[in-house]
N, C-alpha and C. Protein backbone atom coordinates (compact mmCIF):
# COMPACT_ATOMS: atom_id res chain seq x y z
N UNK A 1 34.55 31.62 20.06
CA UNK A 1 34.04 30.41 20.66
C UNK A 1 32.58 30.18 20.27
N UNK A 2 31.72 31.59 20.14
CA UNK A 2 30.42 31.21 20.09
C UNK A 2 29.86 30.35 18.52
N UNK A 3 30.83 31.32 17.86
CA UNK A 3 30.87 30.39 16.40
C UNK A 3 31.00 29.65 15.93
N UNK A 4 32.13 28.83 16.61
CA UNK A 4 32.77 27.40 16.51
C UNK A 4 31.67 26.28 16.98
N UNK A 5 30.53 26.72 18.36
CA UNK A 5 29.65 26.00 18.69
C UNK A 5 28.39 26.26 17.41
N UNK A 6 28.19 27.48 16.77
CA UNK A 6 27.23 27.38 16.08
C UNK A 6 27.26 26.99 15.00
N UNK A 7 28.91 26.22 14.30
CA UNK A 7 28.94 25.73 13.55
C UNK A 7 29.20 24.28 13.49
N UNK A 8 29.40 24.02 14.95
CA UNK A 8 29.00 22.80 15.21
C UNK A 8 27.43 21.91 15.51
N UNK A 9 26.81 22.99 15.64
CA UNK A 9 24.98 22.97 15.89
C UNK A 9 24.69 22.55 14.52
N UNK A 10 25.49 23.47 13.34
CA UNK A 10 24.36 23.17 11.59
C UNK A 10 25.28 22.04 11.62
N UNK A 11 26.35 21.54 11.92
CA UNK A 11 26.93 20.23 11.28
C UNK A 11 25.62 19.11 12.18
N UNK A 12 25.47 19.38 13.20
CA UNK A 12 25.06 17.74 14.46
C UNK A 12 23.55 18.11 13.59
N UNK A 13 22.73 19.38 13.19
CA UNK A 13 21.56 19.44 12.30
C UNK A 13 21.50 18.19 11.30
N UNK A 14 22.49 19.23 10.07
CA UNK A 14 22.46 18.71 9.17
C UNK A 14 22.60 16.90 9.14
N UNK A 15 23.55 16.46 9.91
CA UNK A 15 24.02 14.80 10.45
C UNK A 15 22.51 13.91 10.71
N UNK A 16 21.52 14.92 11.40
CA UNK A 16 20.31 14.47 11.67
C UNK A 16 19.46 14.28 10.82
N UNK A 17 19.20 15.67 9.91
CA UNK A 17 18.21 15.64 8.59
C UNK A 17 18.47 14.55 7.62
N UNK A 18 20.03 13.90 7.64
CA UNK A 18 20.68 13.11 6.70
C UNK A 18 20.51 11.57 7.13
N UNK A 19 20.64 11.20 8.74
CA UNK A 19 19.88 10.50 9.10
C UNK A 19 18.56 9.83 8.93
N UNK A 20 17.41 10.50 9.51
CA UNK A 20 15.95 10.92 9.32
C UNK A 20 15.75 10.54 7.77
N UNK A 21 16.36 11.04 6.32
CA UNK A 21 16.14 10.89 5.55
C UNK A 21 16.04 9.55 5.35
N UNK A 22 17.71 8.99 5.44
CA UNK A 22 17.70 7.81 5.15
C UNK A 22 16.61 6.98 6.16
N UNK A 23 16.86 6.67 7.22
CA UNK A 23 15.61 5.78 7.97
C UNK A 23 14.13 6.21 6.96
N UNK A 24 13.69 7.23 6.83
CA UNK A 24 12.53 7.95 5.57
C UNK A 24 12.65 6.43 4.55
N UNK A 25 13.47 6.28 3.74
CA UNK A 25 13.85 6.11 2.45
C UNK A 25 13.75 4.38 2.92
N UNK A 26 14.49 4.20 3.85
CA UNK A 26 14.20 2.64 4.55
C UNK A 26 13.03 1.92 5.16
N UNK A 27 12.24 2.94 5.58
CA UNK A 27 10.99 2.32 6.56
C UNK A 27 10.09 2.17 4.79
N UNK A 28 10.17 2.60 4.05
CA UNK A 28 9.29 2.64 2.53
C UNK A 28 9.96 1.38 1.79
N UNK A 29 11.32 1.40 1.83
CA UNK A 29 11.42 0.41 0.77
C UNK A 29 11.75 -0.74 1.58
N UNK A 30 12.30 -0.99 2.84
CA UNK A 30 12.43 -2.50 3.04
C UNK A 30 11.16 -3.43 2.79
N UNK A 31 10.36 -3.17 3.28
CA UNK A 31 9.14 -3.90 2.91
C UNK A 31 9.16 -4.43 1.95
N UNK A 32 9.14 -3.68 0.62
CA UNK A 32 9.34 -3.91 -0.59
C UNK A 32 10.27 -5.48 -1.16
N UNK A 33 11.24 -5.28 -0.47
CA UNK A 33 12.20 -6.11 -0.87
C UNK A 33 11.95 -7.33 0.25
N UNK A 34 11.47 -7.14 1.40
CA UNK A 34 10.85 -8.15 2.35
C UNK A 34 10.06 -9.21 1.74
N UNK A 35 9.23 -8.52 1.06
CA UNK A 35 8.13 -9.15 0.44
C UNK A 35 8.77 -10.14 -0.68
N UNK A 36 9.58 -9.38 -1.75
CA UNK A 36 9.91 -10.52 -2.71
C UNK A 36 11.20 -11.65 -1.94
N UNK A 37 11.68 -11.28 -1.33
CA UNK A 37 12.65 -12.21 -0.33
C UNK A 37 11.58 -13.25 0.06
N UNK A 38 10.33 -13.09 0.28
CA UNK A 38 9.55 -13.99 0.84
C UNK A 38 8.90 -14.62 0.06
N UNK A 39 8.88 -14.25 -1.52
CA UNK A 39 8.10 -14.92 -2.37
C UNK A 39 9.02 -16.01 -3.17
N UNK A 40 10.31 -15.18 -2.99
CA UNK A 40 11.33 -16.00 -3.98
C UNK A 40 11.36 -17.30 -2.66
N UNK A 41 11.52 -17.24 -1.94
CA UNK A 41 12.12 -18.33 -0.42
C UNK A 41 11.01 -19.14 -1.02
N UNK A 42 9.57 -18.68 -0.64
CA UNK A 42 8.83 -19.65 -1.19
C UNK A 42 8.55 -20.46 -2.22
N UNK A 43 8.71 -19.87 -3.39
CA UNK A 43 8.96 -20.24 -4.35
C UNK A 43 10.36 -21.50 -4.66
N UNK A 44 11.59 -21.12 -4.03
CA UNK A 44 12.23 -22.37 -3.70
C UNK A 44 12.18 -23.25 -3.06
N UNK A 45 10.96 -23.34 -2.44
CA UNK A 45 10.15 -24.23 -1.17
C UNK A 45 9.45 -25.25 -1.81
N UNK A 46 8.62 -24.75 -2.77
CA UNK A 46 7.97 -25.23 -3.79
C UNK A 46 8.46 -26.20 -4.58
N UNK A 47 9.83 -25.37 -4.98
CA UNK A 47 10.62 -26.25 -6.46
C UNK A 47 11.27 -27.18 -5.48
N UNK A 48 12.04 -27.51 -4.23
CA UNK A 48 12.53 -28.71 -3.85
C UNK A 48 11.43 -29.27 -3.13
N UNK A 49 10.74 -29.38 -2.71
CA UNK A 49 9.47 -30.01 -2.11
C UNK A 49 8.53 -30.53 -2.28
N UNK A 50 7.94 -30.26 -3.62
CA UNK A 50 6.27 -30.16 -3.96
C UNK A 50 6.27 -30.98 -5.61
N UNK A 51 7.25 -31.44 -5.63
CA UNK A 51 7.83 -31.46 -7.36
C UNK A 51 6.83 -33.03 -7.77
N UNK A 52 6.37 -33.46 -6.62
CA UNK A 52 5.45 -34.44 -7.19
C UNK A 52 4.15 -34.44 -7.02
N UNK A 53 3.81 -32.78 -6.64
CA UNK A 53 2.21 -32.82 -6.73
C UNK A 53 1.61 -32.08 -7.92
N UNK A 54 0.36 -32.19 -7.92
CA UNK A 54 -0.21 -31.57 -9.21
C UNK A 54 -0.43 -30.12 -9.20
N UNK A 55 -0.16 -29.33 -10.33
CA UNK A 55 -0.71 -27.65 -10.01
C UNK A 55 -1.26 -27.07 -9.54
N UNK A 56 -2.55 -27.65 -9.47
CA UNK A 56 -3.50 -27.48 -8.42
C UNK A 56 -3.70 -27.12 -7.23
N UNK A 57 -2.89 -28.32 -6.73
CA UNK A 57 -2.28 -28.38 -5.52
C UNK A 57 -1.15 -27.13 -4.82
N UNK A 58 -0.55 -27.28 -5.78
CA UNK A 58 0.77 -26.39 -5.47
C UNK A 58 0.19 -24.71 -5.47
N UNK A 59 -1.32 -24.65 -6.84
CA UNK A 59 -1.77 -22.78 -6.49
C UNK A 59 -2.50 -22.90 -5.41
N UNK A 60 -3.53 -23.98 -4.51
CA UNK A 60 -3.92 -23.79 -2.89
C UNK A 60 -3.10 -24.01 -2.14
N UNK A 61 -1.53 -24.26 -2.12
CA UNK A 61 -1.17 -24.03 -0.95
C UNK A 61 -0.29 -23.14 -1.00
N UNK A 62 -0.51 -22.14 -2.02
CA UNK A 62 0.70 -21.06 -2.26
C UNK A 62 0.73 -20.07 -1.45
N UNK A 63 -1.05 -19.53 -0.61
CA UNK A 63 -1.72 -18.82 -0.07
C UNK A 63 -1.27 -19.03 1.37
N UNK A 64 -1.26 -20.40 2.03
CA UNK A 64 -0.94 -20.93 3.41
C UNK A 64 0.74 -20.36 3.45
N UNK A 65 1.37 -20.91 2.65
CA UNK A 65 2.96 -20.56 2.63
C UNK A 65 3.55 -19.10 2.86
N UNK A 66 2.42 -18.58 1.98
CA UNK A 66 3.14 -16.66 2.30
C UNK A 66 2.08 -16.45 3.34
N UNK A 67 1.23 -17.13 4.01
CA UNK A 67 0.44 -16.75 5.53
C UNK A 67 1.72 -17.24 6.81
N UNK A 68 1.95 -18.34 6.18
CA UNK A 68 3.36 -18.46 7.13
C UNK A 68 4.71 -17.84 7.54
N UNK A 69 4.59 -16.85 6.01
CA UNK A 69 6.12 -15.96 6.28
C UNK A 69 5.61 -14.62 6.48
N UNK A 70 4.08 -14.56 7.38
CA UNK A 70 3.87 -13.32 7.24
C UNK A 70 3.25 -12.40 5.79
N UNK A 71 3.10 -13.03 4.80
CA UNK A 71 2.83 -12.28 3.37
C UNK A 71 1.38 -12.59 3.21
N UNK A 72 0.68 -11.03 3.52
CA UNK A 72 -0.43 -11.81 2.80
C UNK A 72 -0.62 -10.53 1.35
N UNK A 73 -1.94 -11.07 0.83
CA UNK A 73 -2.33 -10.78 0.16
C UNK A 73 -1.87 -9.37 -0.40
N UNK A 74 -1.95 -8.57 0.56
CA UNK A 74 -1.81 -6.87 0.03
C UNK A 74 -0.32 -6.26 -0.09
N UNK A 75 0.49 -7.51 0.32
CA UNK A 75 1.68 -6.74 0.26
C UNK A 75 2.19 -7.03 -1.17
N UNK A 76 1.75 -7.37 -1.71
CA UNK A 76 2.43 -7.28 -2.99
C UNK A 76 1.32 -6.93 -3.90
N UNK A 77 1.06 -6.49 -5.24
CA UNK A 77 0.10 -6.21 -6.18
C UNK A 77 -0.24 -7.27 -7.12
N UNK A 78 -1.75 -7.15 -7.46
CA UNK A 78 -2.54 -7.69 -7.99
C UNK A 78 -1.37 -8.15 -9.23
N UNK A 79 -0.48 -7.68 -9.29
CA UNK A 79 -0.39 -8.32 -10.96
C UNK A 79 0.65 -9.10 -10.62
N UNK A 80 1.23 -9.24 -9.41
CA UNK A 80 2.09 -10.60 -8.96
C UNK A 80 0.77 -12.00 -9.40
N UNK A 81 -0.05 -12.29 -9.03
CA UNK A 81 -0.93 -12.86 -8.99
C UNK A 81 -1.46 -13.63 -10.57
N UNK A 82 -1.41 -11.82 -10.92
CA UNK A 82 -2.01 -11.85 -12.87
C UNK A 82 -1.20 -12.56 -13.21
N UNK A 83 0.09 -12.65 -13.41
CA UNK A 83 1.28 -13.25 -13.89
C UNK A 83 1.96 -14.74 -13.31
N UNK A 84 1.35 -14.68 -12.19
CA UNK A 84 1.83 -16.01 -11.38
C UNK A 84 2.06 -17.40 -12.96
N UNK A 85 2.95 -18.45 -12.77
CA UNK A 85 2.74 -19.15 -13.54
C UNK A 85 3.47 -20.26 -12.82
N UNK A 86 3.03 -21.31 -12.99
CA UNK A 86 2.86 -22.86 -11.92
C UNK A 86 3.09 -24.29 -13.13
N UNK A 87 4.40 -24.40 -13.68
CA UNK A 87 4.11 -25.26 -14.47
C UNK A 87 5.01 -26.47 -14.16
N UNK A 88 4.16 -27.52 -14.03
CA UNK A 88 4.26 -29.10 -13.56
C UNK A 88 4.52 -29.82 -14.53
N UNK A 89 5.75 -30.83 -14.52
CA UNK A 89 5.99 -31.41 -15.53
C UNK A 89 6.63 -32.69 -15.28
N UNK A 90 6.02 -34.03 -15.05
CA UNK A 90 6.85 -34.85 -14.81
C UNK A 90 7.85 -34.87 -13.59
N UNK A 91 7.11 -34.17 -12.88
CA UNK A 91 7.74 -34.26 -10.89
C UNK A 91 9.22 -33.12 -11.48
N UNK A 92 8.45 -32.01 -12.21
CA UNK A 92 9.54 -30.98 -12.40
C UNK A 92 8.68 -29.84 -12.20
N UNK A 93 8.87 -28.80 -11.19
CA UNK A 93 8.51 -27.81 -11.00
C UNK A 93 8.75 -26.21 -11.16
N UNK A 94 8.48 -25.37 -12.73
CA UNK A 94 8.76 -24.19 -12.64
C UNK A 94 7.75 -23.50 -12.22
N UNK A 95 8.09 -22.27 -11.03
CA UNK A 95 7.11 -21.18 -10.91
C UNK A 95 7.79 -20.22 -10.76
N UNK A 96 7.10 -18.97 -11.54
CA UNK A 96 7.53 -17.79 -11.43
C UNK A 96 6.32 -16.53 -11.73
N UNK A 97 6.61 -15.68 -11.62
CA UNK A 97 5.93 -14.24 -11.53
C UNK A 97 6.30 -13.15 -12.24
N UNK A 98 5.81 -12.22 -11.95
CA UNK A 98 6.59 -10.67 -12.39
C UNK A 98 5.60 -9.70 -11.94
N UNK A 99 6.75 -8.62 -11.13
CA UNK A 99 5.48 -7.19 -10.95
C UNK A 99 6.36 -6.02 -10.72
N UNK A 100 5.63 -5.06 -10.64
CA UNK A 100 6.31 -4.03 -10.26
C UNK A 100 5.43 -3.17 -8.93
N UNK A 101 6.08 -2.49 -8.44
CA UNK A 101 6.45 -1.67 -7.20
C UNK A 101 6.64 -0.11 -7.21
N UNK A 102 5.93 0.25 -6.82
CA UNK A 102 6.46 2.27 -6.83
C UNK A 102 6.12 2.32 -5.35
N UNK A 103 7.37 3.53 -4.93
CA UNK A 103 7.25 3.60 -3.63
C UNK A 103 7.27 4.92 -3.75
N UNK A 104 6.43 5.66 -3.30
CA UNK A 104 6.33 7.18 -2.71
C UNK A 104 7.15 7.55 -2.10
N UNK A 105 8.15 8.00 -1.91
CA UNK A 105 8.80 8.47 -0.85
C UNK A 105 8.54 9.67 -0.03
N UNK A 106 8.10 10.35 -0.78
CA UNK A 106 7.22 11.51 0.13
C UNK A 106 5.49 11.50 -0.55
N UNK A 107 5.01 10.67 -0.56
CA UNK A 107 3.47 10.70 -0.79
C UNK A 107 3.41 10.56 -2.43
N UNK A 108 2.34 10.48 -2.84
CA UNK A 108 2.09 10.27 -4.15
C UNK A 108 1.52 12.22 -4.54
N UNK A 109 2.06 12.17 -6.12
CA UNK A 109 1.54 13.01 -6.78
C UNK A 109 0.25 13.41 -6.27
N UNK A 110 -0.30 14.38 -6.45
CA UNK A 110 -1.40 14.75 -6.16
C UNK A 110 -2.39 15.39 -7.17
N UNK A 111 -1.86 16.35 -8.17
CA UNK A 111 -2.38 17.13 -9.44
C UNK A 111 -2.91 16.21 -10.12
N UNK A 112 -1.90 14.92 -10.47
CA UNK A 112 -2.84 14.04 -11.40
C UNK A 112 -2.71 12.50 -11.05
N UNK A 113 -3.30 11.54 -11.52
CA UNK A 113 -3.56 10.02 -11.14
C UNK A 113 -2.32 9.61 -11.07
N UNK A 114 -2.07 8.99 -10.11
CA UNK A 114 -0.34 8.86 -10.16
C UNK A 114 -0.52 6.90 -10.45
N UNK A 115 -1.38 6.75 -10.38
CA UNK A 115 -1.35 4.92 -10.72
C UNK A 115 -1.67 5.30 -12.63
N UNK A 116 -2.06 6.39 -13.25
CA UNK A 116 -1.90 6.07 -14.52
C UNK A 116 -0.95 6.86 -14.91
N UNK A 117 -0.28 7.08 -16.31
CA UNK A 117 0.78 7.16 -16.88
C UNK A 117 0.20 9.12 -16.85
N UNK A 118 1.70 9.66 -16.42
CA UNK A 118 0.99 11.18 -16.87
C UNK A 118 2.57 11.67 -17.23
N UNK A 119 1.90 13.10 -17.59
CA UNK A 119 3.76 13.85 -18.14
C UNK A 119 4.05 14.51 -17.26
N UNK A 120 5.26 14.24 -16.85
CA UNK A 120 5.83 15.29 -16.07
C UNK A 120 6.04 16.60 -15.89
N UNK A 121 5.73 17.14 -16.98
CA UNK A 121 5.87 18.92 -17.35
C UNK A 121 4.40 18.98 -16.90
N UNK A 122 3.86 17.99 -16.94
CA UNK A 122 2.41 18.52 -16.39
C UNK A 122 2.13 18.46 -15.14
N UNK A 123 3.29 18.30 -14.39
CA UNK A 123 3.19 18.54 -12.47
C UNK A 123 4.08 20.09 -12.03
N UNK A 124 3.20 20.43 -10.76
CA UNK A 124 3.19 21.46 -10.46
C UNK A 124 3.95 21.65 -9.03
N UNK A 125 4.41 22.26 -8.53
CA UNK A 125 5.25 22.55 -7.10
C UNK A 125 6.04 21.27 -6.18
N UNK A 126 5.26 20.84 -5.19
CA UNK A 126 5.83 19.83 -4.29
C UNK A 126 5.50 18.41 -5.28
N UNK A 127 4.09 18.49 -6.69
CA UNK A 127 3.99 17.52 -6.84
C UNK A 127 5.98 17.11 -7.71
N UNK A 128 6.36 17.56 -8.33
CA UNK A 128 7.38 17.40 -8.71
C UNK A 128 8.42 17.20 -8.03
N UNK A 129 8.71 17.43 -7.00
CA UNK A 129 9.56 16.52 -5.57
C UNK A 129 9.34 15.25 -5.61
N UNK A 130 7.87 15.00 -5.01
CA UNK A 130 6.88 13.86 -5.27
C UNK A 130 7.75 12.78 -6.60
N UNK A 131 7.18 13.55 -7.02
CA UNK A 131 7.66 12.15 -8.55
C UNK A 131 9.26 12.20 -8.43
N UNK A 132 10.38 13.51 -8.17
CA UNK A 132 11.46 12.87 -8.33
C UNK A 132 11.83 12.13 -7.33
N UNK A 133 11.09 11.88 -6.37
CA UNK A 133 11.65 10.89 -5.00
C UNK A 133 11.27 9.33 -5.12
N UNK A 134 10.16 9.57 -6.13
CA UNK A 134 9.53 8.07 -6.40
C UNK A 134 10.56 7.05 -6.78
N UNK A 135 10.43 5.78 -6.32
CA UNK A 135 10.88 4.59 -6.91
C UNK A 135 10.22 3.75 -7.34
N UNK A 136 10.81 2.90 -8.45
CA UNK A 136 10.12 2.00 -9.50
C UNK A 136 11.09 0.81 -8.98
N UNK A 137 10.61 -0.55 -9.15
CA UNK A 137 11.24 -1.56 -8.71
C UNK A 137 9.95 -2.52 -9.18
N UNK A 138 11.24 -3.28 -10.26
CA UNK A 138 10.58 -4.69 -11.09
C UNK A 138 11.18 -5.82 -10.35
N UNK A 139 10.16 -6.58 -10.14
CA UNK A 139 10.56 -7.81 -9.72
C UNK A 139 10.15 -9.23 -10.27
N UNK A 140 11.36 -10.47 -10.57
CA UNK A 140 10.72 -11.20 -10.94
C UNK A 140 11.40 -12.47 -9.96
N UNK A 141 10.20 -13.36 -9.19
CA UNK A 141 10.93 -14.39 -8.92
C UNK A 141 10.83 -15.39 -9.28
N UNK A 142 11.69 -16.58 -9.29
CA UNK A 142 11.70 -17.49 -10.05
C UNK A 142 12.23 -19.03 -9.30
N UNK A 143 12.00 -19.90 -9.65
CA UNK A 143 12.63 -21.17 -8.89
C UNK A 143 12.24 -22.29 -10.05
N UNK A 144 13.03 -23.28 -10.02
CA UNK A 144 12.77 -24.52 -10.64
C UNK A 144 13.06 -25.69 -9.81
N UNK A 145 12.87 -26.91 -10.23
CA UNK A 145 13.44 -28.17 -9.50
C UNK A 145 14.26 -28.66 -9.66
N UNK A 146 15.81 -28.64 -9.31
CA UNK A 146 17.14 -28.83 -9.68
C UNK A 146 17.15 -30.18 -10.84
């Protein structure tokens, strides 16, 4: 009897650690995908709505729109921004972007710069957990004016 309970203890464990992980793996990346859900929405906000104003127009109020869905500035990276492109044509509106995303899942590398390019044989203990838990995620959103 006592065994049967103690092998029911590592199963209800293990059920937990497997849990825990996943919620881990979720509280990191929904955001992620929050964010471009909110850029693409906007971005189709843009293309049926805005299709008769000037560029101008459409890059100052791009800022108010993701203040409205909650998005500001830091949730996404500088090179959403670098790449942004806003092109007006005769009450026709394409905009689109491109960036990418790394999510730590257990913290960033530590031995070496983990925002620049390094080799992997050149990480050492937990940092190598580190990098194999990491995720990469390209995103591009896009909208036009039907």
């Amino acid at each position: 009897m006592k065994h049967e309970q103690g092998f029911s203890m590592i199963k209800i464990m293990f059920l937990l650690v497997l849990i825990g992980a996943g919620v881990l793996v979720g509280y990191k990346i929904i955001p992620v995908y929050n964010a471009n859900w909110k850029i693409q929405d906007t971005f189709e906000f843009l293309a049926r709505n805005m299709s008769d104003q000037p560029e101008e127009v459409i890059q100052r109020r791009l800022p108010e729109l993701f203040s409205l869905k909650y998005l500001s500035r830091d949730d996404v990276p500088d090179q959403f921004y670098e790449n942004l492109v806003v092109e007006v044509n005769a009450g026709h509106i394409e905009i689109y972007s491109e960036y990418d995303v790394t999510v730590w899942i257990l913290g960033p590398v530590e031995g070496v710069n983990p925002d620049s390019a390094y080799d992997e044989s050149e990480l050492k203990g937990m940092d190598k957990i580190r990098h194999k838990a990491r995720q990469d995620f390209h995103f591009e959103p896009y909208a036009e004016t039907p």
